[in-house]
C-alpha atoms as a PDB file:
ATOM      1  CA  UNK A   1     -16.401 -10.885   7.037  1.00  0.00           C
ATOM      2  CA  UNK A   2     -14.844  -8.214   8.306  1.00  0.00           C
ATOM      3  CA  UNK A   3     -11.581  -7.917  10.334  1.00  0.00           C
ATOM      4  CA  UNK A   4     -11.541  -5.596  13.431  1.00  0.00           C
ATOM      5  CA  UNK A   5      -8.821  -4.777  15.701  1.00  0.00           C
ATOM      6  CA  UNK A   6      -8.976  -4.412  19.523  1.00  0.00           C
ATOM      7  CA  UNK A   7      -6.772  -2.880  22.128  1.00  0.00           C
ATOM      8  CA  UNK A   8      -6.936  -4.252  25.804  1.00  0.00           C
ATOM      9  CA  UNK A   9      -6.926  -1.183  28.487  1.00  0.00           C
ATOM     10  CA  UNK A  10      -5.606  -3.713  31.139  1.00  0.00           C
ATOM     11  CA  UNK A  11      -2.846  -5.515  29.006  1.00  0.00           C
ATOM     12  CA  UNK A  12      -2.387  -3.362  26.151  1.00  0.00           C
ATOM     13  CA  UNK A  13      -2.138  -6.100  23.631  1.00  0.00           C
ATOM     14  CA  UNK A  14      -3.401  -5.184  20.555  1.00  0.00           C
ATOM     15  CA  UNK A  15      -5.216  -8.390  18.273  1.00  0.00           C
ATOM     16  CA  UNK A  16      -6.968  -8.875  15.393  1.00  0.00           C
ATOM     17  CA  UNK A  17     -10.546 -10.851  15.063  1.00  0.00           C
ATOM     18  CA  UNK A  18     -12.935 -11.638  12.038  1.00  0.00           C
ATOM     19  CA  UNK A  19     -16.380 -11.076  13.396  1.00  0.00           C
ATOM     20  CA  UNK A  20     -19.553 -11.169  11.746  1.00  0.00           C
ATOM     21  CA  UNK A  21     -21.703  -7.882  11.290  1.00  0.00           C
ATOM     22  CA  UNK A  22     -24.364  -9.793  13.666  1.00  0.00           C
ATOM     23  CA  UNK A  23     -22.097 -10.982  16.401  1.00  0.00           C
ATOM     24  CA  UNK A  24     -22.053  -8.673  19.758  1.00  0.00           C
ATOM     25  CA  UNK A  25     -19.244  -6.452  20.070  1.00  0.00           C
ATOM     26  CA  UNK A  26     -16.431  -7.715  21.854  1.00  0.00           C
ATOM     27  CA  UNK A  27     -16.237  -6.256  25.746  1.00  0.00           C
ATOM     28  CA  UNK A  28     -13.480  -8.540  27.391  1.00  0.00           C
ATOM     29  CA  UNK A  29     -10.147  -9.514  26.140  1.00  0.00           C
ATOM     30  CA  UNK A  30      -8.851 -12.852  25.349  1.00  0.00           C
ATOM     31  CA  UNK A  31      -5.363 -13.164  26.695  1.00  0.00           C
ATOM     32  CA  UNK A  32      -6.305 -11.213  29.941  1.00  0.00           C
ATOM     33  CA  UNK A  33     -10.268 -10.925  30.619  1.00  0.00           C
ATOM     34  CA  UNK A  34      -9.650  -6.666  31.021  1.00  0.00           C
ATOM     35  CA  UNK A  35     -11.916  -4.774  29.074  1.00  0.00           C
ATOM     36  CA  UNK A  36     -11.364  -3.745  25.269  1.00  0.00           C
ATOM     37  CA  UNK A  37     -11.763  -1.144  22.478  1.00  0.00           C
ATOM     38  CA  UNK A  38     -12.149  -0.975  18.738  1.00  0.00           C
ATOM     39  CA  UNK A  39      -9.326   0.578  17.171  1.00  0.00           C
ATOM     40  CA  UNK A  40     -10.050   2.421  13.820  1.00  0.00           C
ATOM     41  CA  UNK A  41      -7.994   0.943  11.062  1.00  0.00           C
ATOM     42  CA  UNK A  42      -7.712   1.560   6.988  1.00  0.00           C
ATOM     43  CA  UNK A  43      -9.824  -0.772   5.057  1.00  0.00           C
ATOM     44  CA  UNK A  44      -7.849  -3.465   2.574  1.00  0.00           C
ATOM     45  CA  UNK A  45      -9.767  -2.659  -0.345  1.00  0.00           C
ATOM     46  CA  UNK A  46      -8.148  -3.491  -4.251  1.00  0.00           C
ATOM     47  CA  UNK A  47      -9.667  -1.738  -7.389  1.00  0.00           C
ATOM     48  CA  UNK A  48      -9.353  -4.574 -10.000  1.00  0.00           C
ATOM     49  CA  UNK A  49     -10.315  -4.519 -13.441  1.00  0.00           C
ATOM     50  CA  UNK A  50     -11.023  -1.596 -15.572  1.00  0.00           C
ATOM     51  CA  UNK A  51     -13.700   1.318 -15.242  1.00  0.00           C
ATOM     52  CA  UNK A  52     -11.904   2.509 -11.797  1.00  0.00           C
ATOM     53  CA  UNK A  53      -9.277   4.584 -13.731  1.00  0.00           C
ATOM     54  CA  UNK A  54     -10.077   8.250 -15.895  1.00  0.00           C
ATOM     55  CA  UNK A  55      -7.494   6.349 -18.369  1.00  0.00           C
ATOM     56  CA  UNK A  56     -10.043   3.208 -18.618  1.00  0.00           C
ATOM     57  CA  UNK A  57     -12.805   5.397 -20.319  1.00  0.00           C
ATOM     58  CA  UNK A  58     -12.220   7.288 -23.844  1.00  0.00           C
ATOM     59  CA  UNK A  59     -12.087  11.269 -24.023  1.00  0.00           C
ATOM     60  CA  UNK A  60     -15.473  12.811 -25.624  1.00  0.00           C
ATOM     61  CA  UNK A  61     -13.493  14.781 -27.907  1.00  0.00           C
ATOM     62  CA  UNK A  62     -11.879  11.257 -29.567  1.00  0.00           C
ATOM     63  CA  UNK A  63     -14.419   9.433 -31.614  1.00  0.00           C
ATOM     64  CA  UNK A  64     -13.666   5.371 -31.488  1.00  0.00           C
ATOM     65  CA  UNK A  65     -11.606   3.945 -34.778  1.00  0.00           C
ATOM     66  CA  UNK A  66     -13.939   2.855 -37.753  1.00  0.00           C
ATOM     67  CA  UNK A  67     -13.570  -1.247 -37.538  1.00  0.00           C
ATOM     68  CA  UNK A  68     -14.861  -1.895 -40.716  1.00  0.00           C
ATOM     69  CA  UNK A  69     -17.247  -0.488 -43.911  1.00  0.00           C
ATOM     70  CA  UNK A  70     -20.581  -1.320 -41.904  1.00  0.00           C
ATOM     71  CA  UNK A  71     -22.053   1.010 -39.621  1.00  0.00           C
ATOM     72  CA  UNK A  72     -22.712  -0.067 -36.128  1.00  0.00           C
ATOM     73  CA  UNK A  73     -26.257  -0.528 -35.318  1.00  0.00           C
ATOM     74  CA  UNK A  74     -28.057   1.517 -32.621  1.00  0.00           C
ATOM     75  CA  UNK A  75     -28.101  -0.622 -29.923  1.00  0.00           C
ATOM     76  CA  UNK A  76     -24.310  -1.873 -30.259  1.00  0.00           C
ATOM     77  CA  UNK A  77     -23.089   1.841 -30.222  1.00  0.00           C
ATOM     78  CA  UNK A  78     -22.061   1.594 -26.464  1.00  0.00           C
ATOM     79  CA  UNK A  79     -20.482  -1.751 -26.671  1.00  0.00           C
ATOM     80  CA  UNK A  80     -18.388  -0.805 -29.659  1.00  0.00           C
ATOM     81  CA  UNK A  81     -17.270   1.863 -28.261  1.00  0.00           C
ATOM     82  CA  UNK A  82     -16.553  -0.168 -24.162  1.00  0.00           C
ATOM     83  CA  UNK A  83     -14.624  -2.799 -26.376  1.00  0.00           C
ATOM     84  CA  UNK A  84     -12.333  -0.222 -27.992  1.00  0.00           C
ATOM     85  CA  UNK A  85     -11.506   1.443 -24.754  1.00  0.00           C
ATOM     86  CA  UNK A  86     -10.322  -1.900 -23.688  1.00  0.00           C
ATOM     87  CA  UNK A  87      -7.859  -2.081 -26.578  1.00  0.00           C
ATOM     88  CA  UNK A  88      -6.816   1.301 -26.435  1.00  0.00           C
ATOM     89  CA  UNK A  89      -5.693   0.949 -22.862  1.00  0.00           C
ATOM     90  CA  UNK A  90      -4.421  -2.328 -23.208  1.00  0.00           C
ATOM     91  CA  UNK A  91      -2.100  -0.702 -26.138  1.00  0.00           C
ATOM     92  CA  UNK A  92      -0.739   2.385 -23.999  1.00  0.00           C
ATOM     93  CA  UNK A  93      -0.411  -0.203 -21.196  1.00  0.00           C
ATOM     94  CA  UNK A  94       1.984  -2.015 -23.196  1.00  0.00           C
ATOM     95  CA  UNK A  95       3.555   0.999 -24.908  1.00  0.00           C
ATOM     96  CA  UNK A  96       4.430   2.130 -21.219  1.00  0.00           C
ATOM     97  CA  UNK A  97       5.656  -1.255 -20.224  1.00  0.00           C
ATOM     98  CA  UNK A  98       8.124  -1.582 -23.583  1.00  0.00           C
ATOM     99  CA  UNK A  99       9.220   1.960 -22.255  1.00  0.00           C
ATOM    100  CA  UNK A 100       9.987   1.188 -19.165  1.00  0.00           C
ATOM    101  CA  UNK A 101      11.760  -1.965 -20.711  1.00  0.00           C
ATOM    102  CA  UNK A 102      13.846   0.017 -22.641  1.00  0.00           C
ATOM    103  CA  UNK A 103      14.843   2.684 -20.046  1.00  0.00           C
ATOM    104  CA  UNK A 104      15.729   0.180 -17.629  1.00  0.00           C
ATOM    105  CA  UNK A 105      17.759  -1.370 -20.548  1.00  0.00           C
ATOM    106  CA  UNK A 106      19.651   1.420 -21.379  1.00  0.00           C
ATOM    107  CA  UNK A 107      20.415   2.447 -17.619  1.00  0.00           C
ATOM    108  CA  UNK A 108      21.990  -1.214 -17.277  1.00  0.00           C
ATOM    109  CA  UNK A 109      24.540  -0.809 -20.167  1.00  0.00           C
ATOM    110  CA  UNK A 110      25.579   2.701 -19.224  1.00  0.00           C
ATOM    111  CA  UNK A 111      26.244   1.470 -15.713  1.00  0.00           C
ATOM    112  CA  UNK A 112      27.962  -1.383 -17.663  1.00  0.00           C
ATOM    113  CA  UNK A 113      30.092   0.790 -19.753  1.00  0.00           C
ATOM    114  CA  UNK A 114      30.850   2.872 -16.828  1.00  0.00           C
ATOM    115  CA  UNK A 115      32.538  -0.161 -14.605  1.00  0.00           C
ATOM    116  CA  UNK A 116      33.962  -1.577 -17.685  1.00  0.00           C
ATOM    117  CA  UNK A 117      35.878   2.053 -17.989  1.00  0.00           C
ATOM    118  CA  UNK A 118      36.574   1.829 -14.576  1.00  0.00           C
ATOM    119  CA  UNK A 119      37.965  -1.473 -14.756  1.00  0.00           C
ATOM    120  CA  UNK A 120      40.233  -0.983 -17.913  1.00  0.00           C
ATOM    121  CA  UNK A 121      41.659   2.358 -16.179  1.00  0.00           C
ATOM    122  CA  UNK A 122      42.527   0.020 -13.083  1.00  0.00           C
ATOM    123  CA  UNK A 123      44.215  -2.614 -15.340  1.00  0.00           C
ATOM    124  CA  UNK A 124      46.115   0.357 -17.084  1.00  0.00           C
ATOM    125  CA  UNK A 125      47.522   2.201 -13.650  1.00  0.00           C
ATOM    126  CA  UNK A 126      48.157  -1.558 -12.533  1.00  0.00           C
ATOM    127  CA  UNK A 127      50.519  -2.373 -15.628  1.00  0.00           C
ATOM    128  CA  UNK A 128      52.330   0.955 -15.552  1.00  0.00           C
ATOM    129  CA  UNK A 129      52.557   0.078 -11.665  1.00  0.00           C
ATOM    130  CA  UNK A 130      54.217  -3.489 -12.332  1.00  0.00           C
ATOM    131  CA  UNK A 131      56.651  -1.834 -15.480  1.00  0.00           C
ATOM    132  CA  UNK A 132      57.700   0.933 -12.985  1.00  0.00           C
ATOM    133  CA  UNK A 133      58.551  -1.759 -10.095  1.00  0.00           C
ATOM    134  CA  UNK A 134      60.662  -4.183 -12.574  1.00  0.00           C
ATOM    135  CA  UNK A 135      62.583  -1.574 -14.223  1.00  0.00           C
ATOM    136  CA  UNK A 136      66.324  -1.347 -12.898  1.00  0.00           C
ATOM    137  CA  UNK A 137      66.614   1.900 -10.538  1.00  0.00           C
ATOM    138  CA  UNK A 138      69.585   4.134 -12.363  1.00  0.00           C
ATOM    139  CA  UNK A 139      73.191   3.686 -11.099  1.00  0.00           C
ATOM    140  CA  UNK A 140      75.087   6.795  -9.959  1.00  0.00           C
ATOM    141  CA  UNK A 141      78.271   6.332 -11.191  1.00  0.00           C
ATOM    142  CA  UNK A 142      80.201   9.800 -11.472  1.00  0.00           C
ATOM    143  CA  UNK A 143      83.510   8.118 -12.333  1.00  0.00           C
END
């Protein structure tokens, strides 16, 4: 069923309400009793699966793998081919994810190696810092 949403001229609430396709349209609101109008919203819609995407289907120029020595028979042609499209976006699916994987692993240990730098430079000025401050200032003696 589909969800609509209303705007009440004497309240101004805005609300949401499932109605059917058959039920009247809504004339007074809930809250208030003032009268009401449909507001025009995007629809919540989800593409699942494949055959929505230009990636899901194969190019005409590409002509699917050979799976075997037999020859596919006529009528198994277009399956053959549906079930190979399958695989081969299933493979550059993964092929993008272990990219991404490795990207995002790589940008992790330069930022590592870049605070571990930045640490060991702190613990350096920190040590000359603490040698400075215990060494015995030199005595002026002109005698």
């Amino acid at each position: 069923m589909p969800l609509y949403e209303y705007q009440c001229d004497a309240c101004g609430r805005e609300f949401e309400l499932i109605r059917k396709f058959s039920d009247p349209p809504l004339e007074k609101c809930p809250h208030c009793g003032g009268t009401v109008r449909k507001l025009f919203s995007s629809p919540a819609i989800q593409f699942k699966g494949s055959g929505f995407y230009i990636t899901d289907y194969a190019k005409k120029d590409q002509a699917a793998p050979p799976s075997g020595d037999s020859k596919p028979e006529a009528g198994s042609k277009d399956a053959g081919e549906k079930s190979s499209d399958k695989g081969d976006t299933s493979e550059k699916t993964e092929k993008k994810a272990e990219r991404a994987e490795k990207a995002e692993r790589a940008e992790k240990a330069e930022k590592n190696d870049k605070t571990e730098k930045a640490n060991k430079a702190d613990k350096t000025s920190a040590k000359s810092d603490a040698t400075s401050a215990k060494a015995p200032a030199p005595s002026k003696d002109s005698s």
